[in-house]
Protein backbone atom coordinates (compact mmCIF):
# COMPACT_ATOMS: atom_id res chain seq x y z
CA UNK A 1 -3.26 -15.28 -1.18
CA UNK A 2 -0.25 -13.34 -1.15
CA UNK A 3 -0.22 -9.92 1.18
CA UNK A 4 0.64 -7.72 -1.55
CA UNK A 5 3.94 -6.62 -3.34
CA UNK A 6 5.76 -3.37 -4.73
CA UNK A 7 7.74 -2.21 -7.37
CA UNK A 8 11.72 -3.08 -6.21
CA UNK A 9 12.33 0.59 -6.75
CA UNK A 10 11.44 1.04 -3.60
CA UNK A 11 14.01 -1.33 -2.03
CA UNK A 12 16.80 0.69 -4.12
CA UNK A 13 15.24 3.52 -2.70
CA UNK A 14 15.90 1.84 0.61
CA UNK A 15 19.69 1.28 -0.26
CA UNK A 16 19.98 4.68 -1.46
CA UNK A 17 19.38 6.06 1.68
CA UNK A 18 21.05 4.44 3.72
CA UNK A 19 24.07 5.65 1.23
CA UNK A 20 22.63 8.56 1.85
CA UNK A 21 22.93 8.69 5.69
CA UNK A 22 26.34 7.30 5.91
CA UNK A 23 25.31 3.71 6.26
CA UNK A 24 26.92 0.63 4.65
CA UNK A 25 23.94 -1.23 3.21
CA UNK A 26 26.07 -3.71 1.65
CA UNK A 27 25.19 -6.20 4.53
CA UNK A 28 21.49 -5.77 4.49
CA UNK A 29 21.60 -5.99 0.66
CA UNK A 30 22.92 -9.60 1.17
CA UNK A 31 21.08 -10.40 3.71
CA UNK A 32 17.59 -9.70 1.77
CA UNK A 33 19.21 -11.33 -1.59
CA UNK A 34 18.91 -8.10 -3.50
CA UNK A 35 22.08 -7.88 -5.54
CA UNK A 36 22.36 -5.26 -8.34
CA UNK A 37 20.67 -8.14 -10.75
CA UNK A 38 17.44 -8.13 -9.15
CA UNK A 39 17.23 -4.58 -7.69
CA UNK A 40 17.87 -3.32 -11.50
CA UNK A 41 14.67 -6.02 -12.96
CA UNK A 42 12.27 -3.98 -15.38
CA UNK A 43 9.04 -4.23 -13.79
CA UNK A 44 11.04 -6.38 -10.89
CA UNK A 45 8.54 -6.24 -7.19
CA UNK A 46 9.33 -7.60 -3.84
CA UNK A 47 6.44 -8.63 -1.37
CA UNK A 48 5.12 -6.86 1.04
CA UNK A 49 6.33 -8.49 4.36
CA UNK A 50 9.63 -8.45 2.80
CA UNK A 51 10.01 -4.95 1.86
CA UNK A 52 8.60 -4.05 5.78
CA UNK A 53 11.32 -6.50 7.04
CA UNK A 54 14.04 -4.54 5.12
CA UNK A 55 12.80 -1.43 6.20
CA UNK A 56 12.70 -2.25 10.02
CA UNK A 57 16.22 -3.45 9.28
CA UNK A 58 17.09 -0.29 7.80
CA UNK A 59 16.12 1.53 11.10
CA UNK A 60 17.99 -0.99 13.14
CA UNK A 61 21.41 0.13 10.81
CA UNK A 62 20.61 3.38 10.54
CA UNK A 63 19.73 4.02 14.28
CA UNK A 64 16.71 6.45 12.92
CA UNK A 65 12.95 5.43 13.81
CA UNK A 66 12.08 8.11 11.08
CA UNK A 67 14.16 6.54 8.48
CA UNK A 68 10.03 6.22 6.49
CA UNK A 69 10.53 10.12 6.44
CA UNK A 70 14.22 10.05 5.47
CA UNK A 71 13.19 7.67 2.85
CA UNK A 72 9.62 9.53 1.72
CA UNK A 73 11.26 13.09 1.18
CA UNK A 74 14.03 11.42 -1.38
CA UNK A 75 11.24 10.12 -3.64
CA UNK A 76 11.78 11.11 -7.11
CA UNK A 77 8.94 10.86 -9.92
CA UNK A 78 10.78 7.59 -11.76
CA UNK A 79 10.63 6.08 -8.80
CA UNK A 80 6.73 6.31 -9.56
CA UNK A 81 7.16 4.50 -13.28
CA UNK A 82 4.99 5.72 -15.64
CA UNK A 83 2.16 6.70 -13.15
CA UNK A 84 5.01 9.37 -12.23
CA UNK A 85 5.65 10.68 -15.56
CA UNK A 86 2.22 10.78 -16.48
CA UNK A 87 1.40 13.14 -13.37
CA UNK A 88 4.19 15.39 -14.51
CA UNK A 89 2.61 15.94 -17.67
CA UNK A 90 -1.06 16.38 -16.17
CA UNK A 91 -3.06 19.71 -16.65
CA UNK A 92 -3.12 20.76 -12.67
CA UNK A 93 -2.11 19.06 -9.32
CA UNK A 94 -6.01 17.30 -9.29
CA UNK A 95 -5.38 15.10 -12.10
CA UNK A 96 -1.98 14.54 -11.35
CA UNK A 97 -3.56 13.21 -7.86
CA UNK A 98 -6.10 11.63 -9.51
CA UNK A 99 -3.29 9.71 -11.89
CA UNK A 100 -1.13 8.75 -9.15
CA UNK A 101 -4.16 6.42 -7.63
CA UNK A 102 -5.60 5.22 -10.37
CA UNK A 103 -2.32 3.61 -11.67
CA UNK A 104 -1.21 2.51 -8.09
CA UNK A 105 -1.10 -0.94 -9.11
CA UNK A 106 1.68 -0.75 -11.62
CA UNK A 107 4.15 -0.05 -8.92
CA UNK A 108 2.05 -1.86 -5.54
CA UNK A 109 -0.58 -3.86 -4.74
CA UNK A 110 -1.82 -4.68 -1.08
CA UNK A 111 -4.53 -7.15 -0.11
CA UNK A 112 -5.20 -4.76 3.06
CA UNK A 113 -6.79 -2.12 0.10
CA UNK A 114 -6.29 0.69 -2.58
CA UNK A 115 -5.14 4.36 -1.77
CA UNK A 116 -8.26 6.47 -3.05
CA UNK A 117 -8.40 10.50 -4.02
CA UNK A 118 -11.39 12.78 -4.02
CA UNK A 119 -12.79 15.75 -2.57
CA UNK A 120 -14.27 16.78 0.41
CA UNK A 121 -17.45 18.94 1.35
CA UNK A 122 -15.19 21.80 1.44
CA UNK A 123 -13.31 21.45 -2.04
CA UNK A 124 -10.19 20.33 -0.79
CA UNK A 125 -8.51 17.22 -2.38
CA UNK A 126 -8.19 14.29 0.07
CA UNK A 127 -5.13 11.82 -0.98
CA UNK A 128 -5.85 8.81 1.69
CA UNK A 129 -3.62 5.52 1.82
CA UNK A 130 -5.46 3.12 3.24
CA UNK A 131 -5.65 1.66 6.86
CA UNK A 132 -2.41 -0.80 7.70
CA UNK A 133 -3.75 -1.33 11.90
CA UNK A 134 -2.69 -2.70 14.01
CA UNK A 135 0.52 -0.59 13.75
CA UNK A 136 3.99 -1.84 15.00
CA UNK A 137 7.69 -1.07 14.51
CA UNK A 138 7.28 -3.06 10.69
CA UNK A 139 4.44 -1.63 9.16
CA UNK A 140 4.59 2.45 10.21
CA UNK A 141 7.53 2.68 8.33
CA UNK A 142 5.19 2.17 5.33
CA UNK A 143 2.58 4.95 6.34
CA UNK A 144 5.80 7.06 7.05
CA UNK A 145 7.24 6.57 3.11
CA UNK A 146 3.68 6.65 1.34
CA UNK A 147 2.68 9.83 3.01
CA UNK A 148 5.81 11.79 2.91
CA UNK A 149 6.22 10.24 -0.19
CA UNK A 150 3.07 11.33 -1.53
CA UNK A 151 3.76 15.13 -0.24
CA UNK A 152 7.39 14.82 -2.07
CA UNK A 153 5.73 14.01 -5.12
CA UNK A 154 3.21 16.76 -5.20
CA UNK A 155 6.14 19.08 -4.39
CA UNK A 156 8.32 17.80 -7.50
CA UNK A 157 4.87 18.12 -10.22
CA UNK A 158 3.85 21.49 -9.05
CA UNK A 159 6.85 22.92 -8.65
CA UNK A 160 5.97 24.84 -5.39
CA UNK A 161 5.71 24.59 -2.01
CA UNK A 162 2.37 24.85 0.51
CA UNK A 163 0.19 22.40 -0.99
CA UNK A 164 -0.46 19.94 1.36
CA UNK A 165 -3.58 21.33 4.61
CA UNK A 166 -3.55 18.77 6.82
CA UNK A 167 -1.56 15.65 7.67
CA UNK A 168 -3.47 12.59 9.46
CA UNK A 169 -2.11 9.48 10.69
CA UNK A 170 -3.39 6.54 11.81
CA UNK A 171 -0.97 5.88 14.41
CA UNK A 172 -0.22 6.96 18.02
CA UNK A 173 1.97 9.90 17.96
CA UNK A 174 5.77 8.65 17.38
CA UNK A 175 9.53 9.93 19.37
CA UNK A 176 9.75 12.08 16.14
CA UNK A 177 6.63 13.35 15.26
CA UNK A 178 7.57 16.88 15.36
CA UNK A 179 9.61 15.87 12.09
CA UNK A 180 6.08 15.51 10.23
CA UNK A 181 5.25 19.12 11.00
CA UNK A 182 8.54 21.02 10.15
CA UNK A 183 9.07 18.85 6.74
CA UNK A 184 5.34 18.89 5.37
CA UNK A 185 4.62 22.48 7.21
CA UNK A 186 1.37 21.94 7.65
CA UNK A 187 -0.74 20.92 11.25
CA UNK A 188 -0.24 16.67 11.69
CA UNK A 189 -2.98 14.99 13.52
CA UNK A 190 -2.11 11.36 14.79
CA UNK A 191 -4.20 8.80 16.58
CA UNK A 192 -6.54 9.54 13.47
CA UNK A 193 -9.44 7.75 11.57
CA UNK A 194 -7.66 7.83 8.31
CA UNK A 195 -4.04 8.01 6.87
CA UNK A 196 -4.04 11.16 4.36
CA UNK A 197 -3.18 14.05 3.39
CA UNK A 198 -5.96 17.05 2.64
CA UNK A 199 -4.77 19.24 -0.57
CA UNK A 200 -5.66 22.72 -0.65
CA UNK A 201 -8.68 23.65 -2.94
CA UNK A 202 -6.51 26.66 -4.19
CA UNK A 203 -3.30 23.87 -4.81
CA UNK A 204 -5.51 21.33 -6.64
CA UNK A 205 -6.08 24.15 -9.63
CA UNK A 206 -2.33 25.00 -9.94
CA UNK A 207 -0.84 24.68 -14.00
CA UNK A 208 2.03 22.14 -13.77
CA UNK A 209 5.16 23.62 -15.38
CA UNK A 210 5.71 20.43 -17.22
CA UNK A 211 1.53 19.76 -18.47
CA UNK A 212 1.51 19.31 -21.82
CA UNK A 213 -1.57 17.63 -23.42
CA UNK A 214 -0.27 15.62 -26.06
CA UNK A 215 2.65 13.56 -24.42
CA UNK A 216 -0.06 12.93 -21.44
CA UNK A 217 -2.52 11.71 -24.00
CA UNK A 218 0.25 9.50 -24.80
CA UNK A 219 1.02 8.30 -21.79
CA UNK A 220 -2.24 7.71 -20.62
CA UNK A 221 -2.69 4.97 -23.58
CA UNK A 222 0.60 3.02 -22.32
CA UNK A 223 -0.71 3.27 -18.46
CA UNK A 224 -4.01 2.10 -20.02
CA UNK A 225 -2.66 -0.57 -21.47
CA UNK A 226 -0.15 -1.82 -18.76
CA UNK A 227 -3.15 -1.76 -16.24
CA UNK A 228 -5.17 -3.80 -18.49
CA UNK A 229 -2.32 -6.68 -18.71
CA UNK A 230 -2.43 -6.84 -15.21
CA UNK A 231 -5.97 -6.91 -14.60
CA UNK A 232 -6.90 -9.69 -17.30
CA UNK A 233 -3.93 -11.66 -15.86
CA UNK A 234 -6.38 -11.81 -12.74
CA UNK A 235 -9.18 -13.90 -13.01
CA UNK A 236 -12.41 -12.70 -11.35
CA UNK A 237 -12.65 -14.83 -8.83
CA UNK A 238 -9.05 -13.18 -7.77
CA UNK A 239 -10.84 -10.11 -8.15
CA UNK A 240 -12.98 -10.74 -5.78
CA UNK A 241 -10.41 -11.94 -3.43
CA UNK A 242 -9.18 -8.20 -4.02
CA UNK A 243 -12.06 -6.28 -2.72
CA UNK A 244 -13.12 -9.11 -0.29
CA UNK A 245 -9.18 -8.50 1.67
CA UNK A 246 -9.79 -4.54 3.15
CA UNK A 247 -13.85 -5.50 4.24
CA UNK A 248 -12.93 -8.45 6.48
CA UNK A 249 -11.41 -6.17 9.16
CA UNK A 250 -13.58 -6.85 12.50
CA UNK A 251 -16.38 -8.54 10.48
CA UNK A 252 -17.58 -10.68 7.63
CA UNK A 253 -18.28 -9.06 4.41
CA UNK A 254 -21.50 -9.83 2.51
CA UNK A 255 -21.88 -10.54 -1.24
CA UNK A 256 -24.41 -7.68 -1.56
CA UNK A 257 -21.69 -5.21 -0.22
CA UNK A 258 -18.69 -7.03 -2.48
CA UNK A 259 -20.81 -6.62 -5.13
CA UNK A 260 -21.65 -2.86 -4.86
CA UNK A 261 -17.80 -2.17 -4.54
CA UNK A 262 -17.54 -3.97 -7.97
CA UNK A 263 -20.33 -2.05 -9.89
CA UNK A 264 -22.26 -5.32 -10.34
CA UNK A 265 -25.89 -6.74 -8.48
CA UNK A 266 -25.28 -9.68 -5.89
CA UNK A 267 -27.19 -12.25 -8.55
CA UNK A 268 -23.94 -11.04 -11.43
CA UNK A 269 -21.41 -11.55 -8.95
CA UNK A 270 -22.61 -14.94 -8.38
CA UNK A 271 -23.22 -16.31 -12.02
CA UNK A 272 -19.01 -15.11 -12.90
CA UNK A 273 -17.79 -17.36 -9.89
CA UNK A 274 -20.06 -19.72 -11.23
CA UNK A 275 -18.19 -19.69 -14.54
CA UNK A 276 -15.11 -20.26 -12.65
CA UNK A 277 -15.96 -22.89 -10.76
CA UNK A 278 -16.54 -21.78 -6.76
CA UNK A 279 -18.99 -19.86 -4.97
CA UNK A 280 -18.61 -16.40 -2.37
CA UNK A 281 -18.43 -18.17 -0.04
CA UNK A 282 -15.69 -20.48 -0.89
CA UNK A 283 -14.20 -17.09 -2.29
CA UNK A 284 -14.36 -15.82 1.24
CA UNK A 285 -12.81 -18.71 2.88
CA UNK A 286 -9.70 -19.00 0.71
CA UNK A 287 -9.36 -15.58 1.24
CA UNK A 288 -9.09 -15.91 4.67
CA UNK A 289 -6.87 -19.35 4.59
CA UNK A 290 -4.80 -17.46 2.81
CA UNK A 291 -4.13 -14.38 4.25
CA UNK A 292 -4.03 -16.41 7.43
CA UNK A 293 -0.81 -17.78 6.22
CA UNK A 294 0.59 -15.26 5.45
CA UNK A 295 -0.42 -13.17 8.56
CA UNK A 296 1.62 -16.43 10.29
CA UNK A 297 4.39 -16.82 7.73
CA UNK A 298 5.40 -13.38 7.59
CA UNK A 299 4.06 -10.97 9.99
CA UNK A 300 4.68 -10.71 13.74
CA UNK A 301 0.90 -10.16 14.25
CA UNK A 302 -0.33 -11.79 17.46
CA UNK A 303 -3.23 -14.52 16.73
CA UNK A 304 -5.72 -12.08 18.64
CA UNK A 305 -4.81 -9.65 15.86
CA UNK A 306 -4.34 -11.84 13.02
CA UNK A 307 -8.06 -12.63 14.03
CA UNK A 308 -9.60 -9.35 14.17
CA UNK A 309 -7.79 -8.60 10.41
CA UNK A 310 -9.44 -11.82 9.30
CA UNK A 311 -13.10 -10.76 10.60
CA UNK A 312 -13.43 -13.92 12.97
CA UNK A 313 -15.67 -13.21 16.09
CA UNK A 314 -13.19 -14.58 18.69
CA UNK A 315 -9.36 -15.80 18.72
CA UNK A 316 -10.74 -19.11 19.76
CA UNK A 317 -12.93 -19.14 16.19
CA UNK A 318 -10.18 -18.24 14.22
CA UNK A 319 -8.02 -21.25 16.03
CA UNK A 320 -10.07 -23.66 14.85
CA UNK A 321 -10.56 -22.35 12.07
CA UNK A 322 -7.09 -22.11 10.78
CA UNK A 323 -6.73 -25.76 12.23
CA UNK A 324 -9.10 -26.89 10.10
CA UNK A 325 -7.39 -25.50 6.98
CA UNK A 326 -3.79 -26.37 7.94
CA UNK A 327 -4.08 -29.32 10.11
CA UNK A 328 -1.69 -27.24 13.08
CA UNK A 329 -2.81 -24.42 15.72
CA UNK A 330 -1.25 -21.32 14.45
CA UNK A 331 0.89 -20.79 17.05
CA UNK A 332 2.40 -24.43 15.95
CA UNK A 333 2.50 -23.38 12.20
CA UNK A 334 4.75 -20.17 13.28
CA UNK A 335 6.52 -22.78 15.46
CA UNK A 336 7.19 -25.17 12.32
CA UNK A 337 8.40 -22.49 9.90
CA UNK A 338 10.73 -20.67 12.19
CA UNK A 339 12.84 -24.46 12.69
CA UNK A 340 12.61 -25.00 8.72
């Protein structure tokens, strides 16, 4: 099971602003075997691991640990695809949110879960991308670009300025987190429960300059459509794969709970695996071989952490676990792929 992938936008995004900060990015672009072929690819992605690899390496050429904000505050609504345009042609800055998550997976997809939008007790719309822990120098530059990102965005539908309440991060408060508060303008809270932004009630009723009903109709169809080629390409047992990947986090996921997050009862869930051949439980183990690899392949993730992620009660569990499966300890898989 692969970790996830995005839309190679987002590496030329990368490039761009590294052009845009008086960096040659000519080496990196070789290095990561993105020439103007691939980076250019309708409907081209990259994986996950790799595009956090070719961020870090941006901040190593760039010298800037908040190249994520640098990177966030250029986003442009193409760079969304047709999520993007559709938002721009929404009725107020709640559906536009609302847009933007739904169609997340025609420009990302991560095993580690889905970005969700709603509103609190108070009326205020809460845009939350979902929990990337345990944080390090790869993955925060993610949070950094999805958030900012995410604020840019809501800036460039609405036309205005003050939207955005609150700021929460995840992770421990960074050298340059006093660049969070003077961009977004709004209080930042790190070492938080949640990455998200909170949307003023007030904000979420705002016209859009550019709403017009007709051409959103429109657009809605194709995004339809486009989502629903790349969920029958999945088959169900994938599926569940999809929702099993966030729950496993510090514990083993049930059918029963699986299930709910699908819409369907436990004894449902069971007779469509069925029809493909396997079981939840074997569902749940190939989820975890798999993201195992991964984890080892591509990720600097210690095996203590790699085994919290995978919802194993101990390291030493996990070890033989991942044994079992492979036929090597993990740290002697990592050993093995690094001398390939």
């Amino acid at each position: 099971m692969k970790l996830g992938d995005i839309s190679v936008n987002f590496a030329k995004q990368v490039f761009s602003t590294l052009n845009d900060l008086g960096c040659e990015a000519e080496e990196l672009q070789q290095q990561f075997a993105l020439n103007d072929s691939k980076l250019n690819q309708p409907g081209g992605r990259i994986s996950i691991p790799r595009f956090m690899r070719l961020g870090h390496g941006a901040i190593q050429l760039s010298q800037r640990p908040d190249f994520g904000i640098e990177m966030g505050k250029r986003v442009t609504i193409p760079l969304q695809g047709l999520a993007g345009l559709l938002a721009l042609t929404a009725e107020n800055l709640q559906q536009a949110c609302e847009v933007l998550v739904h169609y997340e997976a025609l420009s990302s997809t991560n095993s580690r879960g889905k970005s969700h939008f709603y509103l609190n007790d108070d009326g205020h719309g809460v845009s939350e991308f979902y929990s990337i822990s345990p944080y390090n120098e790869f993955n925060r530059f993610v949070v950094d670009v999805a958030l900012v990102g995410r604020w840019r965005m809501l800036e460039l539908i609405s036309g205005k300025t003050g939207a955005v309440k609150l700021l929460e991060i995840e992770y421990p408060e960074p050298t340059y987190a006093q660049l969070f508060e003077d961009l977004l303008g709004c209080r930042v809270i790190f070492g938080a429960d949640r990455n998200a932004l909170t949307v003023r009630r007030e904000a979420l009723a705002w016209t859009l300059p550019q709403s017009d009903h007709n051409t959103f109709a429109s657009l809605a169809q194709v995004c339809d459509e486009k989502l629903g080629e790349v969920t029958r390409q999945r088959k169900f047992s994938e599926q569940v794969m999809d929702e099993i990947s966030p729950l496993l986090t510090g514990r083993t996921p049930s059918i029963e709970e699986v299930a709910q997050n699908m819409g369907l009862p436990p004894w449902t869930l069971r007779r469509k695996l069925a029809t493909d051949q396997t079981t939840f439980q074997q569902i749940l183990n190939d989820t975890r071989r798999g993201l195992a690899e991964s984890y080892m392949k591509d990720t600097g993730l210690t095996i203590s952490e790699v085994s919290y992620l995978l919802g194993f009660g101990s390291p030493t569990a996990f070890q033989r676990a991942f044994k079992r499966w492979t036929g090597q300890a993990p740290g002697q898989y990592r050993t093995s792929l690094k001398s390939e």
